[in-house]
C-alpha atoms as a PDB file:
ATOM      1  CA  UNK A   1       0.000   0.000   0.000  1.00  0.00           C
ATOM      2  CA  UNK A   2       1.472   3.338  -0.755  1.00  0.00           C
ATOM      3  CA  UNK A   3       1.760   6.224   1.798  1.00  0.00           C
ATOM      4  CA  UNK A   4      -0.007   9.494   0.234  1.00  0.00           C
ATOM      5  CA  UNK A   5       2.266  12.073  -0.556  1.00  0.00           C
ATOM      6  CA  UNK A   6       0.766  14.155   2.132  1.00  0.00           C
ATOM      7  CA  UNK A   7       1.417  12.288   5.169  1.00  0.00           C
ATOM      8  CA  UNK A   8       4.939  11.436   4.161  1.00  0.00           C
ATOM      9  CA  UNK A   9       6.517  14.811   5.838  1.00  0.00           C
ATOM     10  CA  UNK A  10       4.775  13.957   8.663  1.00  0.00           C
ATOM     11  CA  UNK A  11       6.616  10.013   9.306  1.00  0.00           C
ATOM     12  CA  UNK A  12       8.749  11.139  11.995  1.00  0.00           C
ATOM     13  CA  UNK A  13       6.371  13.401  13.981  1.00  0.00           C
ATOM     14  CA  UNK A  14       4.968  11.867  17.339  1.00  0.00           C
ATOM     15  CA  UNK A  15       1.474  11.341  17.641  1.00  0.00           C
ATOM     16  CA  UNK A  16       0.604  13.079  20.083  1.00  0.00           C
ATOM     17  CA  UNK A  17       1.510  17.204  18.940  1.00  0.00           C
ATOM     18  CA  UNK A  18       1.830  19.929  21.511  1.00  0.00           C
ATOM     19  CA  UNK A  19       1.214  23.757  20.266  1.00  0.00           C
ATOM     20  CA  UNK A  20       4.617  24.924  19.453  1.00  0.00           C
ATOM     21  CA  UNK A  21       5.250  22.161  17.383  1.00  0.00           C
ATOM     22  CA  UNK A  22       1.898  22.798  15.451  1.00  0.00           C
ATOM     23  CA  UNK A  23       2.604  26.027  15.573  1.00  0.00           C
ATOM     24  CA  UNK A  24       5.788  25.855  14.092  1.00  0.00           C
ATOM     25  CA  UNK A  25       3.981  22.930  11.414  1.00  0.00           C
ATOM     26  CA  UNK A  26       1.363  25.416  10.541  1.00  0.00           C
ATOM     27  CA  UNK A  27       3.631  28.498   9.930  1.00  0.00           C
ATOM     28  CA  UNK A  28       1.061  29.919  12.759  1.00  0.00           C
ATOM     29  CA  UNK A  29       1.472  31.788  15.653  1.00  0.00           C
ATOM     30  CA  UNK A  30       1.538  29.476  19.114  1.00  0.00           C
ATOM     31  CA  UNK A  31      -1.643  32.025  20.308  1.00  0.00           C
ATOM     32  CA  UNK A  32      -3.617  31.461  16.653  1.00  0.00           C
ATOM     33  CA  UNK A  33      -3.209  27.747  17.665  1.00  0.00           C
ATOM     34  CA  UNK A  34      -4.361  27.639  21.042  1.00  0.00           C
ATOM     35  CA  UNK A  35      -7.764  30.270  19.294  1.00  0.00           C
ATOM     36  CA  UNK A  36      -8.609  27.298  17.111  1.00  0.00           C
ATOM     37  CA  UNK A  37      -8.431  24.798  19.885  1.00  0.00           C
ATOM     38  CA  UNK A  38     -10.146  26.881  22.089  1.00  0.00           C
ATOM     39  CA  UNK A  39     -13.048  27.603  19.467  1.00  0.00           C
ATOM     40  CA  UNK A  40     -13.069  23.764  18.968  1.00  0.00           C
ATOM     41  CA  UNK A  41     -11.490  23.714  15.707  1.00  0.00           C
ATOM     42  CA  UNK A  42      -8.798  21.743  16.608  1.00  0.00           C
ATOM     43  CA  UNK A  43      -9.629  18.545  18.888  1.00  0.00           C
ATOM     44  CA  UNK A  44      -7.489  18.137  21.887  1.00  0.00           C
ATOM     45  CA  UNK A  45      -6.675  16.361  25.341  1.00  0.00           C
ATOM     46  CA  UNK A  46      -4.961  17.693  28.105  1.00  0.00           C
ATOM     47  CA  UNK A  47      -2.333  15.903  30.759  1.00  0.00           C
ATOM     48  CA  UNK A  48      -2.469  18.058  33.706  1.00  0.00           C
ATOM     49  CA  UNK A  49      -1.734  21.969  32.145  1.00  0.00           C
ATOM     50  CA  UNK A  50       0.081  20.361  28.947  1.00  0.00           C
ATOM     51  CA  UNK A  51      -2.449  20.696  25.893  1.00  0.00           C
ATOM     52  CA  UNK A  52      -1.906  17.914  22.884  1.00  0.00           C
ATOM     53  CA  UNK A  53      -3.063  17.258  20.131  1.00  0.00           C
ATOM     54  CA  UNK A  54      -3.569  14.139  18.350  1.00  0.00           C
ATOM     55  CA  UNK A  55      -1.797  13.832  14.454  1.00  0.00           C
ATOM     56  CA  UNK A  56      -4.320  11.691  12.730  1.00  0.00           C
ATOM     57  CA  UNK A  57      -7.148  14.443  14.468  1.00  0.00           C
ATOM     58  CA  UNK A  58      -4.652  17.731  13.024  1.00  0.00           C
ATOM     59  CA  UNK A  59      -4.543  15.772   9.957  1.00  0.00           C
ATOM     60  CA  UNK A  60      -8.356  15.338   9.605  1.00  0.00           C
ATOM     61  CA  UNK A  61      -8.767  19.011  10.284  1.00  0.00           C
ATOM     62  CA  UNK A  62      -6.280  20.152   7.678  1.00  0.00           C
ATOM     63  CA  UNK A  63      -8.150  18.129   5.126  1.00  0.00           C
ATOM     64  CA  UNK A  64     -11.848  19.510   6.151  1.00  0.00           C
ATOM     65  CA  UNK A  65      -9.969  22.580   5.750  1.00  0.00           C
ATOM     66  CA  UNK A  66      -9.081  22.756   2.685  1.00  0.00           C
ATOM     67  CA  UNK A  67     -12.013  21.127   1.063  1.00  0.00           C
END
């Protein structure tokens, strides 16, 4: 099976994302990423104070996105 072109940048990124890496992803500012998972946008979990994000969940919104 072949990996889409589109996830192949993303082989060595953990799954679980915190903002500044997003951030950094998304050529976004670390306060335009915690808006969008604020608004909902954006699904995450927390551990304690630390905010995550799941890949396959960023990935899903970047699609709807752009649709």
């Amino acid at each position: 099976m072949r990996t889409p072109e589109r996830i192949t940048e993303f082989v060595c990124v953990p799954t679980y994302l915190n903002v500044p890496e997003i951030a950094e992803m998304l050529k976004l500012s670390k306060s335009a990423i915690y808006k969008m998972i604020k608004m909902g946008e954006i699904p995450s979990i927390r551990f304690g104070r630390a905010v995550r994000v799941k890949l396959d969940d960023l990935l899903l919104y970047l699609e709807n996105k752009s649709l």
